[in-house]
PDB file of N, CA and C in Angstrom:
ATOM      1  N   UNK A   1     105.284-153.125 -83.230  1.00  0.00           N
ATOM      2  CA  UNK A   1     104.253-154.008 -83.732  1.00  0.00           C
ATOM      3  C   UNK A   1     103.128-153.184 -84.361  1.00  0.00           C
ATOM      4  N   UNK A   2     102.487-153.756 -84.996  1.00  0.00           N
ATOM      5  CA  UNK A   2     101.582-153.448 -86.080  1.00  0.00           C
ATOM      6  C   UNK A   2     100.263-153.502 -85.301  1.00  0.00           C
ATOM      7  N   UNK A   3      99.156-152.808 -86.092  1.00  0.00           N
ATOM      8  CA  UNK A   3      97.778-153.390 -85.022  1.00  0.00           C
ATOM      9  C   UNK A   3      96.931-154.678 -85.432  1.00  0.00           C
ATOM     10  N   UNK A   4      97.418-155.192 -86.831  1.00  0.00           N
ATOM     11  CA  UNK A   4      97.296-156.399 -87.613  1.00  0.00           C
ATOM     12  C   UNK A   4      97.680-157.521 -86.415  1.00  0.00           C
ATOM     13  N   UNK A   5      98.852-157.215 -85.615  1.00  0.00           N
ATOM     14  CA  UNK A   5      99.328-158.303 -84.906  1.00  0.00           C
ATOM     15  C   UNK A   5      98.308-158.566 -83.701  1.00  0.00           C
ATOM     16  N   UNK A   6      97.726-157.548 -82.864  1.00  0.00           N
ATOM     17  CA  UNK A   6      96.829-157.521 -81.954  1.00  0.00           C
ATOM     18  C   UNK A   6      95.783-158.782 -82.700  1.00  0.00           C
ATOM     19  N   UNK A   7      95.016-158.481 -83.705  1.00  0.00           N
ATOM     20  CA  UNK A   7      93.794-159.382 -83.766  1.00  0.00           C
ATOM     21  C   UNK A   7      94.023-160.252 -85.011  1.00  0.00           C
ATOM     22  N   UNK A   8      93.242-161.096 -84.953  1.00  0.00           N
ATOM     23  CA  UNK A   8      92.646-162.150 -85.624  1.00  0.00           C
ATOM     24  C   UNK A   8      91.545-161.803 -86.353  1.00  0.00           C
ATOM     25  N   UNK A   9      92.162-161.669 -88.471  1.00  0.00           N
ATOM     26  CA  UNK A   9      90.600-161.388 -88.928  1.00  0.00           C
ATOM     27  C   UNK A   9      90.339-162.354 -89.894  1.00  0.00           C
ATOM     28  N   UNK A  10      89.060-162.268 -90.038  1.00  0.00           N
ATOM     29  CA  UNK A  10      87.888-163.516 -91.018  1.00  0.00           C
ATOM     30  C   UNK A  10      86.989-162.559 -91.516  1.00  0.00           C
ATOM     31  N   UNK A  11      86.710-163.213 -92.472  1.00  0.00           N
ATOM     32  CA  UNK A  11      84.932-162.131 -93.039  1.00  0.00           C
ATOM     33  C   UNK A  11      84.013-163.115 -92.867  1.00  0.00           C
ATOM     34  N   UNK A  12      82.748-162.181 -92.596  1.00  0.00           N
ATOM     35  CA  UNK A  12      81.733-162.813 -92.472  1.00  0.00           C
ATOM     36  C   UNK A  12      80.350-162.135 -92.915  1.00  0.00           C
ATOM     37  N   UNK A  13      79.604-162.860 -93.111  1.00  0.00           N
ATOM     38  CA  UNK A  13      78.299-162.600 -93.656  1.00  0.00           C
ATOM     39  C   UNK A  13      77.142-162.171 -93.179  1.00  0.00           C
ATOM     40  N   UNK A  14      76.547-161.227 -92.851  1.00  0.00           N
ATOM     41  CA  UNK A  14      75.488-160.546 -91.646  1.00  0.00           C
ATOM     42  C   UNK A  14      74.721-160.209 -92.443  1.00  0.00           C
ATOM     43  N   UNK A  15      73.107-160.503 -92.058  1.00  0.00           N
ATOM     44  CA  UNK A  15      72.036-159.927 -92.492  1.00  0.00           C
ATOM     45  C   UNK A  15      71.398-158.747 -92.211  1.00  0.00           C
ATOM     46  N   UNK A  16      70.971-157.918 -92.809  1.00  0.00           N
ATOM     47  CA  UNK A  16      70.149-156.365 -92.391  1.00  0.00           C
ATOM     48  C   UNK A  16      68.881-156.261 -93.099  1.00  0.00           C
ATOM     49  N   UNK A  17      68.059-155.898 -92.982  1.00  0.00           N
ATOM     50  CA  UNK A  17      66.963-154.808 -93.677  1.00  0.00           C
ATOM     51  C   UNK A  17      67.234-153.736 -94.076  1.00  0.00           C
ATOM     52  N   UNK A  18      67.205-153.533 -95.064  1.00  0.00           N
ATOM     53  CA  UNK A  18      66.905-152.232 -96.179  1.00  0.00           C
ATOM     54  C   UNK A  18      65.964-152.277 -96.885  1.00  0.00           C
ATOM     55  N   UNK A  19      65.767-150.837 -97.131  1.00  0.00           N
ATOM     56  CA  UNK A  19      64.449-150.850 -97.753  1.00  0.00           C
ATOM     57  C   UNK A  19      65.120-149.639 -99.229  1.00  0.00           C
ATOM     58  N   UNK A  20      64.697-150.473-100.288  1.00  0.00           N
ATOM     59  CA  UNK A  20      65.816-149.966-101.384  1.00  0.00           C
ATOM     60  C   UNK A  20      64.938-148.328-102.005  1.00  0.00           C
ATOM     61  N   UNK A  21      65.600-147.322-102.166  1.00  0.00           N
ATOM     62  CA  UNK A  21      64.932-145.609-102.414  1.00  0.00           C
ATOM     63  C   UNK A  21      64.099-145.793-103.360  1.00  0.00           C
ATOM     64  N   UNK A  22      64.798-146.254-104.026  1.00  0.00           N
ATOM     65  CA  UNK A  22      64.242-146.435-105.899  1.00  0.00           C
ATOM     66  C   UNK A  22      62.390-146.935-105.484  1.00  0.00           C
ATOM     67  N   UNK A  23      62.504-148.332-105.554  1.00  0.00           N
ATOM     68  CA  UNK A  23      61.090-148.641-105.788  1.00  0.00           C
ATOM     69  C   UNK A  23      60.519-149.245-104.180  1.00  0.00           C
ATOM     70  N   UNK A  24      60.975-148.642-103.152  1.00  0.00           N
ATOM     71  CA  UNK A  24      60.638-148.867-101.678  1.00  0.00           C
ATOM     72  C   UNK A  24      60.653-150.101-101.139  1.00  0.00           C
ATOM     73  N   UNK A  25      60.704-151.283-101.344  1.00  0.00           N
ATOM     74  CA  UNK A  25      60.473-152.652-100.993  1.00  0.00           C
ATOM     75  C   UNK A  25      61.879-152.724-100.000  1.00  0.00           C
ATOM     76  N   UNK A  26      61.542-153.800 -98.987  1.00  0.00           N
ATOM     77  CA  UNK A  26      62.025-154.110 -97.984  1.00  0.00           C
ATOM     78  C   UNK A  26      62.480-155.530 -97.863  1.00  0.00           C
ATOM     79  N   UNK A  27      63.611-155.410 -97.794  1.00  0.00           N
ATOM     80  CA  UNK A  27      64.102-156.922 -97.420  1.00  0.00           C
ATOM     81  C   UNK A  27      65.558-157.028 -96.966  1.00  0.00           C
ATOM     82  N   UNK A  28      65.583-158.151 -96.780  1.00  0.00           N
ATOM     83  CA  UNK A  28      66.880-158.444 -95.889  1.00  0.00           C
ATOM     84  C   UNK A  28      67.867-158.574 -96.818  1.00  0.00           C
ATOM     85  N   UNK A  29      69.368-158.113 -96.684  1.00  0.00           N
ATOM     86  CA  UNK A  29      70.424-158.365 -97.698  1.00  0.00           C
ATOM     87  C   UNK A  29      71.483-158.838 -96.910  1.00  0.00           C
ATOM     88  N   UNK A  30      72.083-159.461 -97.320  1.00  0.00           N
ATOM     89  CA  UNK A  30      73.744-160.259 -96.358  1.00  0.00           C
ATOM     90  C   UNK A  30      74.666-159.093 -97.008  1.00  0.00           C
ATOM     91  N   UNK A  31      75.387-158.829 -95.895  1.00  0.00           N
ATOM     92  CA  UNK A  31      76.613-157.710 -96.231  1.00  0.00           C
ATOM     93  C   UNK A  31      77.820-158.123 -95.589  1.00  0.00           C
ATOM     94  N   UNK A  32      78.900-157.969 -96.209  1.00  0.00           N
ATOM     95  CA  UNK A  32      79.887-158.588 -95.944  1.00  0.00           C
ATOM     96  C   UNK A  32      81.161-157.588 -94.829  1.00  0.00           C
ATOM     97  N   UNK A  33      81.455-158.165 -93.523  1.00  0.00           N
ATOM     98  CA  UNK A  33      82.186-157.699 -92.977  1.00  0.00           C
ATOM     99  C   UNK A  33      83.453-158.386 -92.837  1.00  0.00           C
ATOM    100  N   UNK A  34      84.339-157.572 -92.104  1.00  0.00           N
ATOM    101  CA  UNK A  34      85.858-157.878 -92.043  1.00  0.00           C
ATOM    102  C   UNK A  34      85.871-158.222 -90.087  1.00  0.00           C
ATOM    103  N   UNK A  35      85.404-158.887 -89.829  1.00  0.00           N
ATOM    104  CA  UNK A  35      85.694-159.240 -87.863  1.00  0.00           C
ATOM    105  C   UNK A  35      87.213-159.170 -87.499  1.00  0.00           C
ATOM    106  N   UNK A  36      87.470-158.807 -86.960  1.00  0.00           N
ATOM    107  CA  UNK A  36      88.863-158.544 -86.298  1.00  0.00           C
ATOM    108  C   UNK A  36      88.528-159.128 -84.747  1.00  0.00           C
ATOM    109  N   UNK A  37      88.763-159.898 -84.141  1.00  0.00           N
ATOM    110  CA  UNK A  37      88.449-160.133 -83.354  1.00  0.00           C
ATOM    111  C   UNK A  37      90.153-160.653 -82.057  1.00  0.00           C
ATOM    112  N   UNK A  38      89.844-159.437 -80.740  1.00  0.00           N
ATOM    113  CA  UNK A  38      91.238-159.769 -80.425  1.00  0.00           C
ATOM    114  C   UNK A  38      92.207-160.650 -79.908  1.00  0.00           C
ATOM    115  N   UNK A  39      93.053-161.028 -80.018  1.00  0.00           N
ATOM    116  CA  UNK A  39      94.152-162.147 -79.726  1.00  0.00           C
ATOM    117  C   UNK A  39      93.648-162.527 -78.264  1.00  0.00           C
ATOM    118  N   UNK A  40      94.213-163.542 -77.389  1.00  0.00           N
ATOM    119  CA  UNK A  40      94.108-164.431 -76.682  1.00  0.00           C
ATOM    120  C   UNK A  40      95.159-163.642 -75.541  1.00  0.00           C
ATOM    121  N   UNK A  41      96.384-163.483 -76.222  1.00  0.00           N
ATOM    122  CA  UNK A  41      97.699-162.880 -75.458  1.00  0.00           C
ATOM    123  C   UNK A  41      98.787-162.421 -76.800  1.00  0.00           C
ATOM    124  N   UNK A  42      99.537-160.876 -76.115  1.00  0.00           N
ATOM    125  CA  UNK A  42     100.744-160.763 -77.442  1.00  0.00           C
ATOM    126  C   UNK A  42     101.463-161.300 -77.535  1.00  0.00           C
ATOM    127  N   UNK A  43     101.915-161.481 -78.459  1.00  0.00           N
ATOM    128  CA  UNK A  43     102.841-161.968 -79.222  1.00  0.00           C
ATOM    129  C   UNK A  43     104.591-161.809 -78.281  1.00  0.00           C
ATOM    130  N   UNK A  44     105.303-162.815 -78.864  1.00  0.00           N
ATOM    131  CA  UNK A  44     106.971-162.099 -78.858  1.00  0.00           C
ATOM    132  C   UNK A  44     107.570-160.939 -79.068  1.00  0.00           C
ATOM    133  N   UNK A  45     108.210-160.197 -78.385  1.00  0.00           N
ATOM    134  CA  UNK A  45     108.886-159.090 -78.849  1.00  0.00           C
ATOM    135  C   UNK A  45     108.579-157.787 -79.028  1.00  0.00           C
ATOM    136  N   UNK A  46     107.569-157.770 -78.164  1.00  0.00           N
ATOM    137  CA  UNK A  46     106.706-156.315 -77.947  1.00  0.00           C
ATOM    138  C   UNK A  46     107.154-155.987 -76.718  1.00  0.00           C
ATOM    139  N   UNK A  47     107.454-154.504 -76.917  1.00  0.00           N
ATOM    140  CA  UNK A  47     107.966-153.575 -75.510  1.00  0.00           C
ATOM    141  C   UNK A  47     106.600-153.176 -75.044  1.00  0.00           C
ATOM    142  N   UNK A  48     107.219-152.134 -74.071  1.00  0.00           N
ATOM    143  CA  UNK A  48     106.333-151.446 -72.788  1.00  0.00           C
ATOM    144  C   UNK A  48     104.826-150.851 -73.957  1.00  0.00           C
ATOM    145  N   UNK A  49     105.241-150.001 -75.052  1.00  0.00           N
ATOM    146  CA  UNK A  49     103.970-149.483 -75.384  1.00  0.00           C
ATOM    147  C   UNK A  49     103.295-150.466 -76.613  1.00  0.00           C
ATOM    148  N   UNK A  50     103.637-151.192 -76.768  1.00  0.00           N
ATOM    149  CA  UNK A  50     102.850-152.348 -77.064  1.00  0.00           C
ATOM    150  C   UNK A  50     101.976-152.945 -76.467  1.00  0.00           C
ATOM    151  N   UNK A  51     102.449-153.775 -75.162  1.00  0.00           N
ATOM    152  CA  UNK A  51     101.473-153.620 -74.337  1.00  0.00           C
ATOM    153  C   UNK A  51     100.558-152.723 -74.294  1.00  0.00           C
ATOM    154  N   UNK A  52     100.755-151.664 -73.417  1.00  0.00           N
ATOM    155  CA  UNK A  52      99.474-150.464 -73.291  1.00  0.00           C
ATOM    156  C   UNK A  52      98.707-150.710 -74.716  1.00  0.00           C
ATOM    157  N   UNK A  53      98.993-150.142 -75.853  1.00  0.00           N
ATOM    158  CA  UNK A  53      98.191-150.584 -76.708  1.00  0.00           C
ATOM    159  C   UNK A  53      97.156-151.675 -77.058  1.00  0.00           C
ATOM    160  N   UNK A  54      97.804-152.971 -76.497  1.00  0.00           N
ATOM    161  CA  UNK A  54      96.898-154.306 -76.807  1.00  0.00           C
ATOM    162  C   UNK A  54      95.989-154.105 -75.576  1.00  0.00           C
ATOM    163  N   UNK A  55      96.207-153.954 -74.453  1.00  0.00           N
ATOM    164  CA  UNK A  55      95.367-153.300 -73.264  1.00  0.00           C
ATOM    165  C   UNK A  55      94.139-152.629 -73.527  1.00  0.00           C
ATOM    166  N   UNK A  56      94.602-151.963 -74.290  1.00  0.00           N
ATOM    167  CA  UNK A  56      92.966-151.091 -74.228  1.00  0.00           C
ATOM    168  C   UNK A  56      92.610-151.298 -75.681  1.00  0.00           C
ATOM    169  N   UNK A  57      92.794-152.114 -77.137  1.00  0.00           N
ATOM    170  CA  UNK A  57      92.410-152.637 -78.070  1.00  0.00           C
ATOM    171  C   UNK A  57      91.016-153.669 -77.625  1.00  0.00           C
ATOM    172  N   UNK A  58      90.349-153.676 -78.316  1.00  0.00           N
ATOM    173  CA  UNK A  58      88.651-154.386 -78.183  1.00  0.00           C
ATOM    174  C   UNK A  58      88.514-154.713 -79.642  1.00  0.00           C
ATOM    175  N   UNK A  59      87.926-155.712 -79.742  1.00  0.00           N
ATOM    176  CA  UNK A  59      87.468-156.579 -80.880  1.00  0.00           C
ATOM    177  C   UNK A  59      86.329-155.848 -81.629  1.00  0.00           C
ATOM    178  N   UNK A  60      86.499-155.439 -83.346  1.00  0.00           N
ATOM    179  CA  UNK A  60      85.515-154.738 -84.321  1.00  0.00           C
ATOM    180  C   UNK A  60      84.990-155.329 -84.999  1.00  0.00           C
ATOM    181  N   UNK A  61      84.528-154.921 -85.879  1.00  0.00           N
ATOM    182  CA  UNK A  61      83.945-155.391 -87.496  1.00  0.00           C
ATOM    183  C   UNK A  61      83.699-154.096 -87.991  1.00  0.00           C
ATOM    184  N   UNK A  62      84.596-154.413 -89.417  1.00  0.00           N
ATOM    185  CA  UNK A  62      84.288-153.044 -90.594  1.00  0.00           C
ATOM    186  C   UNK A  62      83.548-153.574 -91.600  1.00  0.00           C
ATOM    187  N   UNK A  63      82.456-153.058 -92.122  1.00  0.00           N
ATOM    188  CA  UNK A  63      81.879-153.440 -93.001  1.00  0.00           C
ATOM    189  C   UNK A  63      82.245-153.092 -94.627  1.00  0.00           C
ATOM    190  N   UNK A  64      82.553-153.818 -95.515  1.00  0.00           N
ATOM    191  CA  UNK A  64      83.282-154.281 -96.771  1.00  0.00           C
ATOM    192  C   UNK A  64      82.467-153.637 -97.940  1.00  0.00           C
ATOM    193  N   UNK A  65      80.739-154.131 -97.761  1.00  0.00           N
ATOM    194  CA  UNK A  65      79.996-153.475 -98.845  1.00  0.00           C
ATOM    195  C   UNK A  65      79.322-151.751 -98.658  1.00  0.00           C
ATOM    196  N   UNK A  66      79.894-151.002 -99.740  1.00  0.00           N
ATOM    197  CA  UNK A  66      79.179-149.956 -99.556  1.00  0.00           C
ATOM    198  C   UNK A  66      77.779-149.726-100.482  1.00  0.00           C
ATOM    199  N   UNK A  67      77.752-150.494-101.166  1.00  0.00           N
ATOM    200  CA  UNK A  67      76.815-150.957-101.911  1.00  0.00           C
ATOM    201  C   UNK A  67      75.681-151.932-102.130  1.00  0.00           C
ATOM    202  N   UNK A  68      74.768-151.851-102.766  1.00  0.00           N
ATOM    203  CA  UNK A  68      74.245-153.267-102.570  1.00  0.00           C
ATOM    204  C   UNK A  68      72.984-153.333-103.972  1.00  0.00           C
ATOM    205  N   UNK A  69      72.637-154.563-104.816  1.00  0.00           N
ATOM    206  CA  UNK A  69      71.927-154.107-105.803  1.00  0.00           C
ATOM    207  C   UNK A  69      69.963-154.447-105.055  1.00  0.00           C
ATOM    208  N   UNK A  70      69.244-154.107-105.480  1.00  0.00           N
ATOM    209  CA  UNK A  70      67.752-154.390-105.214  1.00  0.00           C
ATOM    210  C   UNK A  70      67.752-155.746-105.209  1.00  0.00           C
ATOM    211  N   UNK A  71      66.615-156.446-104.509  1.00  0.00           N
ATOM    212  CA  UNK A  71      65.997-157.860-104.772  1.00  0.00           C
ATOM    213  C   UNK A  71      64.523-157.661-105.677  1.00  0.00           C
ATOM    214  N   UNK A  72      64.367-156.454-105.468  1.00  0.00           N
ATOM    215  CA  UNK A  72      63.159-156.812-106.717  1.00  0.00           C
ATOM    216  C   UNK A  72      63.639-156.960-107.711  1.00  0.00           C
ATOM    217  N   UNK A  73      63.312-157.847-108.836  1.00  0.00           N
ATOM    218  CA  UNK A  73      62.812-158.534-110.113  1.00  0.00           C
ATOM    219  C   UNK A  73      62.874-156.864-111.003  1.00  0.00           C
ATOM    220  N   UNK A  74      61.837-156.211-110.591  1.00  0.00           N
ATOM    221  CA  UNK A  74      61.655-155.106-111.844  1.00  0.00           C
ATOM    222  C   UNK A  74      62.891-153.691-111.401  1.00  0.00           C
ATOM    223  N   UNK A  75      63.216-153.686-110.245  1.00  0.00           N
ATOM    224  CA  UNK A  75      64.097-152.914-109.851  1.00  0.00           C
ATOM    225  C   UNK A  75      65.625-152.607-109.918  1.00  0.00           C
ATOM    226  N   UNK A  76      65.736-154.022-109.444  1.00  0.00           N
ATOM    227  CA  UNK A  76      67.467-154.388-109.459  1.00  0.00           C
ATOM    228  C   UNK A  76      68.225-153.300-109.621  1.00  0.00           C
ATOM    229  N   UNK A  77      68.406-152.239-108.936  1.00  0.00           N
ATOM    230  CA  UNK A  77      69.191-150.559-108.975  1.00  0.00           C
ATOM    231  C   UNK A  77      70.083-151.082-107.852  1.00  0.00           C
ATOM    232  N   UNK A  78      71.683-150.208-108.075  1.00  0.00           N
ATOM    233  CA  UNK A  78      72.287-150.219-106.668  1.00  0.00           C
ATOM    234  C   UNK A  78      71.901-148.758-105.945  1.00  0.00           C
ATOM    235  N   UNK A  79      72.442-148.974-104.931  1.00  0.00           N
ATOM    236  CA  UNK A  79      71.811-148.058-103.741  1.00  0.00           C
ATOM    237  C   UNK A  79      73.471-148.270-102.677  1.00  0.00           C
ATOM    238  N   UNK A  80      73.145-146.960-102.263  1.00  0.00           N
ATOM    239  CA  UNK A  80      74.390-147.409-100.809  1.00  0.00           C
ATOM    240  C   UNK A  80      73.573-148.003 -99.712  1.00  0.00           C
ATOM    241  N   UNK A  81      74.722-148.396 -98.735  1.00  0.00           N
ATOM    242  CA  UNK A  81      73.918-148.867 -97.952  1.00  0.00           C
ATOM    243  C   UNK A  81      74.014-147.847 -96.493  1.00  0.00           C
ATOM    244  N   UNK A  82      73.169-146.666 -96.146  1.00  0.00           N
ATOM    245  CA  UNK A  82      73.665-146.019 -95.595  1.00  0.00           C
ATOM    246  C   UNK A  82      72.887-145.708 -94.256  1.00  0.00           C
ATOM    247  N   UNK A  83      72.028-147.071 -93.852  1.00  0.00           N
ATOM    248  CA  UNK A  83      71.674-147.270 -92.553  1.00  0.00           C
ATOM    249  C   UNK A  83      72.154-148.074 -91.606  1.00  0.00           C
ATOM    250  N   UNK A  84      73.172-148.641 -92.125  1.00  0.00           N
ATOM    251  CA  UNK A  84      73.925-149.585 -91.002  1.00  0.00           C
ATOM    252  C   UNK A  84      75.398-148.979 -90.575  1.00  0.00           C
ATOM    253  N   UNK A  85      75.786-149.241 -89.829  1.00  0.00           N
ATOM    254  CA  UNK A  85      77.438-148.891 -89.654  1.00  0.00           C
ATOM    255  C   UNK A  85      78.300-149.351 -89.988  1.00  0.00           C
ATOM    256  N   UNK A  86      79.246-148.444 -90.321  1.00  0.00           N
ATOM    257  CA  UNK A  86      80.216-148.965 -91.295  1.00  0.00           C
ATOM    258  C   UNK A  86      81.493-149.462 -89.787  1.00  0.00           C
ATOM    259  N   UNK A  87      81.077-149.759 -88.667  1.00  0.00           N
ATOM    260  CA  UNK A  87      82.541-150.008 -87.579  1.00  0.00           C
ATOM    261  C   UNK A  87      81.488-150.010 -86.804  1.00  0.00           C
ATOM    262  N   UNK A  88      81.500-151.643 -85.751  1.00  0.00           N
ATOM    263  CA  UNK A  88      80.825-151.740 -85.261  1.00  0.00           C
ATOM    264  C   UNK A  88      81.525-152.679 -84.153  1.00  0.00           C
ATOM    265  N   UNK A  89      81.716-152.043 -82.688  1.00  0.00           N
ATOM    266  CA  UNK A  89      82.506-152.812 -81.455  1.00  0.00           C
ATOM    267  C   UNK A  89      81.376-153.931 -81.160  1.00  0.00           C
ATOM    268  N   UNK A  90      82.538-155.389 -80.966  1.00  0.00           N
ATOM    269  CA  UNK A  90      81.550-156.110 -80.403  1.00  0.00           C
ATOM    270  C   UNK A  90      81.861-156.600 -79.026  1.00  0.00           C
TER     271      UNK A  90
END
């Protein structure tokens, strides 16, 4: 089995603060993650190390944008986004 089979994923939309290099202003931006969140019980047809595996598997989120453009008006520059985490256990 695959580790696709362990969880269940959706994207979703999370807010942060950044504060953009270029012209300093601060505000909140929605960034888009990937939730993986883990199954209930495995599946059919998984042996002994399958199990062990889903055992010690825990529910993530990878984050999708590495980028992001300004909200100021006179600014609008992209920037990375390189204060949040990119893999985050929940």
């Amino acid at each position: 089995m695959e580790e696709r089979d362990f969880f269940d994923e959706r994207p979703e939309q999370k807010k942060h603060l950044l504060t953009c290099p270029h012209c300093g202003k601060a505000d909140e931006y929605e960034l888009s993650w990937l939730v993986r969140r883990k199954k209930a019980q495995l599946g059919r047809g998984a042996d002994e190390r399958d199990r062990a595996r889903f055992a010690k598997a825990q529910s993530y989120m990878v984050r999708r944008d590495d980028v992001t453009a300004c909200k100021n008006i006179r600014c609008r520059k992209r920037f990375d986004v390189a204060g949040v985490q990119s893999v985050a256990f929940l």
